[in-house]
Every structure is written in structure tokens, then in C-alpha cells.
C-alpha atoms as a PDB file:
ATOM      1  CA  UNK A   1     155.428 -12.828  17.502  1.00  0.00           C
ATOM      2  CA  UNK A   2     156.348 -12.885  21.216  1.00  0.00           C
ATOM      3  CA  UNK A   3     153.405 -13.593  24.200  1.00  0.00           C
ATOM      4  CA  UNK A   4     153.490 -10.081  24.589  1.00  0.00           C
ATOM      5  CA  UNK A   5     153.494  -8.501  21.598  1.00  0.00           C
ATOM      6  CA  UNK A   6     150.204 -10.600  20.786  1.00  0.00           C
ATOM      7  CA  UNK A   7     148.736  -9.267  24.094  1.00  0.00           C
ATOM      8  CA  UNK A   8     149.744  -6.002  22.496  1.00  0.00           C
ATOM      9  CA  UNK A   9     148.209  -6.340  19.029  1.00  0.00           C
ATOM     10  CA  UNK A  10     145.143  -7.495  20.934  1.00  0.00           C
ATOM     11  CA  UNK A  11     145.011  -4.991  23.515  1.00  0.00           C
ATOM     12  CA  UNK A  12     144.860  -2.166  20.592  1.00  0.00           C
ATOM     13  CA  UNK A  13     142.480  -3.956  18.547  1.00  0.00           C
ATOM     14  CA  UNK A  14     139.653  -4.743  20.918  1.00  0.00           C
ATOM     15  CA  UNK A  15     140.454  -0.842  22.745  1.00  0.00           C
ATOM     16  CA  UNK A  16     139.970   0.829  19.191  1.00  0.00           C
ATOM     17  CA  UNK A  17     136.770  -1.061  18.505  1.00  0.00           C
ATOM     18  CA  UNK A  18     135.684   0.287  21.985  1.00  0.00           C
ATOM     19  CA  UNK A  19     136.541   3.482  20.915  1.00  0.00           C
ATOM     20  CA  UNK A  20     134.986   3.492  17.708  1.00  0.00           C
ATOM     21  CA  UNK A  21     131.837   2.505  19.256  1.00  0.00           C
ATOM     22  CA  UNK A  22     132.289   5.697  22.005  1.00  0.00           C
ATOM     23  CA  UNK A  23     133.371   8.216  19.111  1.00  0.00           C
ATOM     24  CA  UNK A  24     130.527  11.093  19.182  1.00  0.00           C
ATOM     25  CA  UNK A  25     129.348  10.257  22.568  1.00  0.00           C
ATOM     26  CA  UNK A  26     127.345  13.012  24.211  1.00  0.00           C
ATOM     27  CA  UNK A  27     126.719  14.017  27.536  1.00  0.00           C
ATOM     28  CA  UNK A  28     122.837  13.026  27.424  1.00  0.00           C
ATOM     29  CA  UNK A  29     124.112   9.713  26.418  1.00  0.00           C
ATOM     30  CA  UNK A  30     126.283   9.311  28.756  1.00  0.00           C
ATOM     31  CA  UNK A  31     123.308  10.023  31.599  1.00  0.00           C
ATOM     32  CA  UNK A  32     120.831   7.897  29.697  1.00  0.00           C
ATOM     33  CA  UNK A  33     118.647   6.257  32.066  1.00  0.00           C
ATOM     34  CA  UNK A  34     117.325   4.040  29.627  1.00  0.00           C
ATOM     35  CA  UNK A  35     115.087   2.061  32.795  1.00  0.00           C
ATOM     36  CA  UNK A  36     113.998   3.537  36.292  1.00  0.00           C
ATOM     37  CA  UNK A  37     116.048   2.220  39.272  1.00  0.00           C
ATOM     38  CA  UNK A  38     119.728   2.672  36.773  1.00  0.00           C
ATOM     39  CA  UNK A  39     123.277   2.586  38.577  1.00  0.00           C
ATOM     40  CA  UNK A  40     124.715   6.100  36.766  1.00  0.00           C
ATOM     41  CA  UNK A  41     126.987   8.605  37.578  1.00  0.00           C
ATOM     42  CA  UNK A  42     125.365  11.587  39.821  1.00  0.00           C
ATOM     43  CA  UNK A  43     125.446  14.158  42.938  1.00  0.00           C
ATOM     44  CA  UNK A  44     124.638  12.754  46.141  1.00  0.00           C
ATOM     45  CA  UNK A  45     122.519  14.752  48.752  1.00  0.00           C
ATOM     46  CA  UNK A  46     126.001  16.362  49.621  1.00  0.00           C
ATOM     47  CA  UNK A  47     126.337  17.419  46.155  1.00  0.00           C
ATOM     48  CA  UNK A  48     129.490  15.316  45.582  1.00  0.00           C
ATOM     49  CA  UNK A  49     129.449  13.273  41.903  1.00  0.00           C
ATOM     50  CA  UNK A  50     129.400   9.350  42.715  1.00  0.00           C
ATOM     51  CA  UNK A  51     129.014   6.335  40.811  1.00  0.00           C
ATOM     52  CA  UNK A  52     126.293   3.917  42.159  1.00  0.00           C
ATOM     53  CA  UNK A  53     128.266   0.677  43.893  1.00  0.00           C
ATOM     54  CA  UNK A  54     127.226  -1.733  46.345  1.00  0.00           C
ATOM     55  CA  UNK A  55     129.255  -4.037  48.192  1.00  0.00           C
ATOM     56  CA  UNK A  56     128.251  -6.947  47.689  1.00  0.00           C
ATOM     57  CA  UNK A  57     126.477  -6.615  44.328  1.00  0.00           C
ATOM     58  CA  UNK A  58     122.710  -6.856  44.849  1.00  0.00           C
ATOM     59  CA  UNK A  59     120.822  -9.398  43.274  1.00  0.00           C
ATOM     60  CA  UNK A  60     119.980  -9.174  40.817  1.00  0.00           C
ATOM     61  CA  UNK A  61     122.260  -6.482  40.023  1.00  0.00           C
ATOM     62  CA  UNK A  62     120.831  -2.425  38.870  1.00  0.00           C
ATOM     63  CA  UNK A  63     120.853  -2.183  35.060  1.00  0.00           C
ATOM     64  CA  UNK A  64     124.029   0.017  34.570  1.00  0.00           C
ATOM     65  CA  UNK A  65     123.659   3.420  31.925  1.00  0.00           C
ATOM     66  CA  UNK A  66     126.778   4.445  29.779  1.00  0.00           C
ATOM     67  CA  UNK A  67     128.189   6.663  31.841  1.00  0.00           C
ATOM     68  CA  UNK A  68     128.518   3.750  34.650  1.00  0.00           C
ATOM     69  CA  UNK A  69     129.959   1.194  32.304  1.00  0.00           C
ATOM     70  CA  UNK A  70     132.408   3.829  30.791  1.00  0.00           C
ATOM     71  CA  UNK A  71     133.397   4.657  34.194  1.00  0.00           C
ATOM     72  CA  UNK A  72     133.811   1.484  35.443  1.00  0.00           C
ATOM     73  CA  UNK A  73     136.028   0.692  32.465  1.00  0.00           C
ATOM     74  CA  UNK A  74     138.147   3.354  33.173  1.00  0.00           C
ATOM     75  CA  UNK A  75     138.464   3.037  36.817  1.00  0.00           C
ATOM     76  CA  UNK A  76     138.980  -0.794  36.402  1.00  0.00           C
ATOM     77  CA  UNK A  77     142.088  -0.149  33.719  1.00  0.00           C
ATOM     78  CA  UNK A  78     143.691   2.792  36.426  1.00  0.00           C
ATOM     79  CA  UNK A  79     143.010   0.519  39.494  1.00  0.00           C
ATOM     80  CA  UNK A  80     144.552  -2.432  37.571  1.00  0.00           C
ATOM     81  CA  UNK A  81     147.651  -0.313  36.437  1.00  0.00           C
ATOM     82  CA  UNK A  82     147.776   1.227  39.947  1.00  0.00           C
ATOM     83  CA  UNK A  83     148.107  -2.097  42.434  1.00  0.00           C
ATOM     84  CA  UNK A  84     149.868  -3.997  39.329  1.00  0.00           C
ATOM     85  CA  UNK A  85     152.684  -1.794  38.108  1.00  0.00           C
ATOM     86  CA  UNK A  86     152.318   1.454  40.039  1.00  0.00           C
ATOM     87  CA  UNK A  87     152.571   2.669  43.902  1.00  0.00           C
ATOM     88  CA  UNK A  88     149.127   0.727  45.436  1.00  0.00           C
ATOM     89  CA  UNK A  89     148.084   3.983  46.734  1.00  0.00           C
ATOM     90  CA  UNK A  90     144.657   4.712  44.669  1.00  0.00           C
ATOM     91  CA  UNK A  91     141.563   3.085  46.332  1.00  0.00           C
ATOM     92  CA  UNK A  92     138.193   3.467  44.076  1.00  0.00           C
ATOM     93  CA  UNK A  93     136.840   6.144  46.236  1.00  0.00           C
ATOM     94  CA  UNK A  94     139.530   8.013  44.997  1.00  0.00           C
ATOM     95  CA  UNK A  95     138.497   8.126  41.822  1.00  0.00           C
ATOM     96  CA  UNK A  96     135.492  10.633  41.236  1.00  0.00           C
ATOM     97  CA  UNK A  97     133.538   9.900  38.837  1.00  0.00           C
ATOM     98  CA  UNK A  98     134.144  12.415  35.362  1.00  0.00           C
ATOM     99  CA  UNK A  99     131.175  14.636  35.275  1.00  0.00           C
ATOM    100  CA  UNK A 100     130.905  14.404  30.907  1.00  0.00           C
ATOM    101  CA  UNK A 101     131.412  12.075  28.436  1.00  0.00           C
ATOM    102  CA  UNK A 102     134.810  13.947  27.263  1.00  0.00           C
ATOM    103  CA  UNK A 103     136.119  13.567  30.881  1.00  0.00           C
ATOM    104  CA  UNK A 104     135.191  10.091  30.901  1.00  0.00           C
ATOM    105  CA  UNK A 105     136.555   9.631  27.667  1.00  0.00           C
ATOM    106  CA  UNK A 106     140.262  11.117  28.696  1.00  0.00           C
ATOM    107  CA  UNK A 107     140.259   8.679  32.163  1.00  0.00           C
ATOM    108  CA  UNK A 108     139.598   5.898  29.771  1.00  0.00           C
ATOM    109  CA  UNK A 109     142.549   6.968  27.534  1.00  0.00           C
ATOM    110  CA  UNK A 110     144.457   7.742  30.374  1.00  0.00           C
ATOM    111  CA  UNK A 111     143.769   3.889  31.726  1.00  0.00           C
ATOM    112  CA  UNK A 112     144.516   2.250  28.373  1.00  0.00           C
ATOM    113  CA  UNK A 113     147.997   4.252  27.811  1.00  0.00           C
ATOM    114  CA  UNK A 114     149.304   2.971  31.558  1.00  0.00           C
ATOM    115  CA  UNK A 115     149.009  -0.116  30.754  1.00  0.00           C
ATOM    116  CA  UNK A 116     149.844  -0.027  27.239  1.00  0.00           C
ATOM    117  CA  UNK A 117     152.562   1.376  28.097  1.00  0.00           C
ATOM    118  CA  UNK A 118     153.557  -1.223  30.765  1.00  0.00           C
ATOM    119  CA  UNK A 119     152.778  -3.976  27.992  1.00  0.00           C
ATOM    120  CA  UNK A 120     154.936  -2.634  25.388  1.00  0.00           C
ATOM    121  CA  UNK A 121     158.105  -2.846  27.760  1.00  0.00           C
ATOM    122  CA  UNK A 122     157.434  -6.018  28.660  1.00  0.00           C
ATOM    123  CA  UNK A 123     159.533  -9.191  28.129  1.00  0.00           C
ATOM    124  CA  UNK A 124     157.710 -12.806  27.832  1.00  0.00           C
ATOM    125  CA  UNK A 125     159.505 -14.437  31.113  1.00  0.00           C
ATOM    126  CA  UNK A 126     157.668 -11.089  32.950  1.00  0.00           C
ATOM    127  CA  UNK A 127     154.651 -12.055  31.992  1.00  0.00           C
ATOM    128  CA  UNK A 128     154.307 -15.276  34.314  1.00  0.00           C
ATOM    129  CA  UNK A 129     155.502 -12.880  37.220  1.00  0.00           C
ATOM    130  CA  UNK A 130     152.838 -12.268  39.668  1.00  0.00           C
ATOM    131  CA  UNK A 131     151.755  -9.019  40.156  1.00  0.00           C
ATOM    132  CA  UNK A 132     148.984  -7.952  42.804  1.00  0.00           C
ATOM    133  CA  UNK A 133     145.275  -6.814  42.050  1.00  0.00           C
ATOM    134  CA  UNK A 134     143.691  -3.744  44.260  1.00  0.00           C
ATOM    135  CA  UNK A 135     141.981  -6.974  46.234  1.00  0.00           C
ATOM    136  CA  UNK A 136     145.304  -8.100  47.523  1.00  0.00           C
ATOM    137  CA  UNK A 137     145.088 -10.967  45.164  1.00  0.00           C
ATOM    138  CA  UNK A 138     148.479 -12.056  43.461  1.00  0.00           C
ATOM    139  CA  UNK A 139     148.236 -12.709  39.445  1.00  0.00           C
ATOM    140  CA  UNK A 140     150.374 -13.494  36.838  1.00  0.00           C
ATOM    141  CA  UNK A 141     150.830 -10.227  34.573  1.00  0.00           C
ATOM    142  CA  UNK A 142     149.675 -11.739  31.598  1.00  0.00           C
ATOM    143  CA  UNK A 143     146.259 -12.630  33.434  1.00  0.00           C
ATOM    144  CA  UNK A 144     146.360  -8.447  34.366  1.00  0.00           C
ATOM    145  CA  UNK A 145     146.645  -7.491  30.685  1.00  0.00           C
ATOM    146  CA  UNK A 146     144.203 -10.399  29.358  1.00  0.00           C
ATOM    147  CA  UNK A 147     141.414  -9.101  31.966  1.00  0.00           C
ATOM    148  CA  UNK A 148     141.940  -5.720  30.880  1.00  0.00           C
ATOM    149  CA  UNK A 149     141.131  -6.925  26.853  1.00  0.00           C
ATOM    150  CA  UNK A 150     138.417  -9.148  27.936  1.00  0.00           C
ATOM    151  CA  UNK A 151     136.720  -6.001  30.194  1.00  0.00           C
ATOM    152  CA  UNK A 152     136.791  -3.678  27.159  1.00  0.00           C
ATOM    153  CA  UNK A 153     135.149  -6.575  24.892  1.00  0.00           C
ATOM    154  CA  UNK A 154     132.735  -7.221  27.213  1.00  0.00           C
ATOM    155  CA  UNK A 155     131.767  -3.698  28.283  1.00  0.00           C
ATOM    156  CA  UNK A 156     132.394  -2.000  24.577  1.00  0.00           C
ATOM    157  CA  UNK A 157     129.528  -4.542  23.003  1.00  0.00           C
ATOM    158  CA  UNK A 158     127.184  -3.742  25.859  1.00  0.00           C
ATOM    159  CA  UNK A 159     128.187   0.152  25.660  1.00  0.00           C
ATOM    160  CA  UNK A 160     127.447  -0.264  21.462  1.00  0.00           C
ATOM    161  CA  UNK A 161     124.194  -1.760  22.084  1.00  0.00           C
ATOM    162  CA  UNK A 162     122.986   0.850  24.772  1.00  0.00           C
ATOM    163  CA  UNK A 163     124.162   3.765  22.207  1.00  0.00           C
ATOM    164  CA  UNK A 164     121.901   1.598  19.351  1.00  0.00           C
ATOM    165  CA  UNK A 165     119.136   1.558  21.966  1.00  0.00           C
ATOM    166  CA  UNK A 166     119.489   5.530  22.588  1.00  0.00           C
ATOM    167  CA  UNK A 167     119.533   5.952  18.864  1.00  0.00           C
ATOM    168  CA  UNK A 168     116.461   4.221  18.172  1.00  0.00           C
ATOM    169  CA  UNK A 169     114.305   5.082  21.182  1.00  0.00           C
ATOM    170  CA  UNK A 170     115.478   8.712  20.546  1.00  0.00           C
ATOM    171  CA  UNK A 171     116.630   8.692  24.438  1.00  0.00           C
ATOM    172  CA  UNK A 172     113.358   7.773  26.262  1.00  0.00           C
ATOM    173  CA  UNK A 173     112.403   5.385  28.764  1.00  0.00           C
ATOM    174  CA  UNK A 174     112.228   1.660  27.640  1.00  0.00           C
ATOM    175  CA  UNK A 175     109.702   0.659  30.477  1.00  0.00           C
ATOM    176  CA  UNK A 176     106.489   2.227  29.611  1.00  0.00           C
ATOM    177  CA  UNK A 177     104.257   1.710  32.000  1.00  0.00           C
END
């Protein structure tokens, strides 16, 4: 098996476990403040959806809902696929946040089948060519696609345990006070 094709096989395994844990997600999920004080996806006073973001992150960091881990997956594999392979146009901003789970759901989709479909193309000498991040930083592709698997692992077991937390707390607030 070639460096790519195992980047491949585990690009589609760790994405389908994502997706199995997302299958059946619902819109009051995917708004689940499950703490006061969450990042999520919302209106702003000028009625335009946004995703909470700070820059630099604030410390210690908002506990993030669903909807703003989904999101940020999705964004992450378009921006990724945008300054890597694509035409470096697409900044964040430009990317409003999907107002359901559904729409969230197809931008993640969308996300994983750029750069699956960059992968599939790709020939092992490729992968040690650099390629440039939406921060102007040069990587080797391979480090692109690896980031990309290691982002949905890391964000699909914390998505899984938030949709285990909404099952069992039937969707109310954790903090009781």
C-alpha cells in the first residue's frame, strides 16, 4: 500500500466513524447549550448567523456546543482544501455558519469530498511537496491530509460524548445552580 493510499484508507475510516456518531443529529442538538457562557452558532444584534471566535483564544477557552465543533470541522476541512489545493481566495468570514444540522452536515461532506478527492489523485513523491495553510504557513501535503484525520478524531469523540451528554440529560443545563 502506497503513503497515500494509507492516508486514504485512514481518512475514510476515522470520517465514517465521525459520521456515524453525527447520523440522526437534530437541530436542538446541534444548538445545545449544554453550560451558560457556550461558543455556538447564532444571530448577532444585526441578525446575521455567526459562529463565536476570538482572536486570540481566551483563556481558558468557552466550552464549544455541537453546532460549533461541527462547524469548525467543516470550515477547517474547506479552508484547508481552499489555501492547499484550491484558489486561496476563501477567508473564514466567508464562510457563514449553516443555520441546521442538515446544512452543517452537507458543508462537512462537502469538506471531506475536496480533499478526498485531492488525496485519491495523489502520487507518494507529492506528498512531501509543500503546500500552504490559510495562515501563510508552508506544509508538506501529507501533514495537510494527516491534520485533517487527526481534527475529525479529535472533534468526532468530543462531538459523540456531547450527543451522550444530550441523551442522558434529556437536553438541559449541566450547571445547576
Amino acid at each position: 500500500m502506497s503513503r497515500a493510499q494509507l492516508l486514504l484508507a485512514q481518512a475514510d475510516e476515522v470520517y465514517a466513524r465521525l459520521r456515524q456518531r453525527l447520523a440522526g443529529l437534530t437541530d436542538a442538538e446541534y444548538f445545545w447549550e449544554p453550560v451558560s457562557g457556550c461558543w455556538t452558532i447564532h444571530r448577532d444584534a444585526s441578525g446575521a448567523w455567526i459562529s463565536d471566535y476570538a482572536e486570540p483564544d481566551p483563556d481558558p477557552a468557552p466550552f464549544t456546543t455541537i453546532g460549533w465543533r461541527l462547524v469548525h470541522v467543516a470550515n477547517c476541512k474547506v479552508m484547508y482544501h481552499e489555501w492547499a489545493f484550491g484558489p486561496r481566495k476563501l477567508t473564514f468570514p466567508d464562510l457563514t455558519p449553516p443555520t441546521t444540522a442538515a446544512a452543517a452536515l452537507e458543508r462537512l461532506e462537502e469538506g471531506h469530498q475536496l480533499l478526498r478527492g485531492e488525496l485519491e489523485g495523489f502520487a507518494d513523491q507529492a506528498l512531501d511537496e509543500p503546500r500552504l495553510t490559510n495562515w501563510g504557513e508552508q506544509w508538506p501535503a501529507w501533514r495537510i491530509f494527516w491534520t485533517m484525520i487527526d481534527h475529525d478524531a479529535h472533534h468526532g469523540a468530543e462531538i459523540g460524548c456531547l450527543r451522550d451528554l444530550y441523551r442522558v440529560t434529556g437536553g438541559s443545563l449541566l450547571n445547576r445552580e
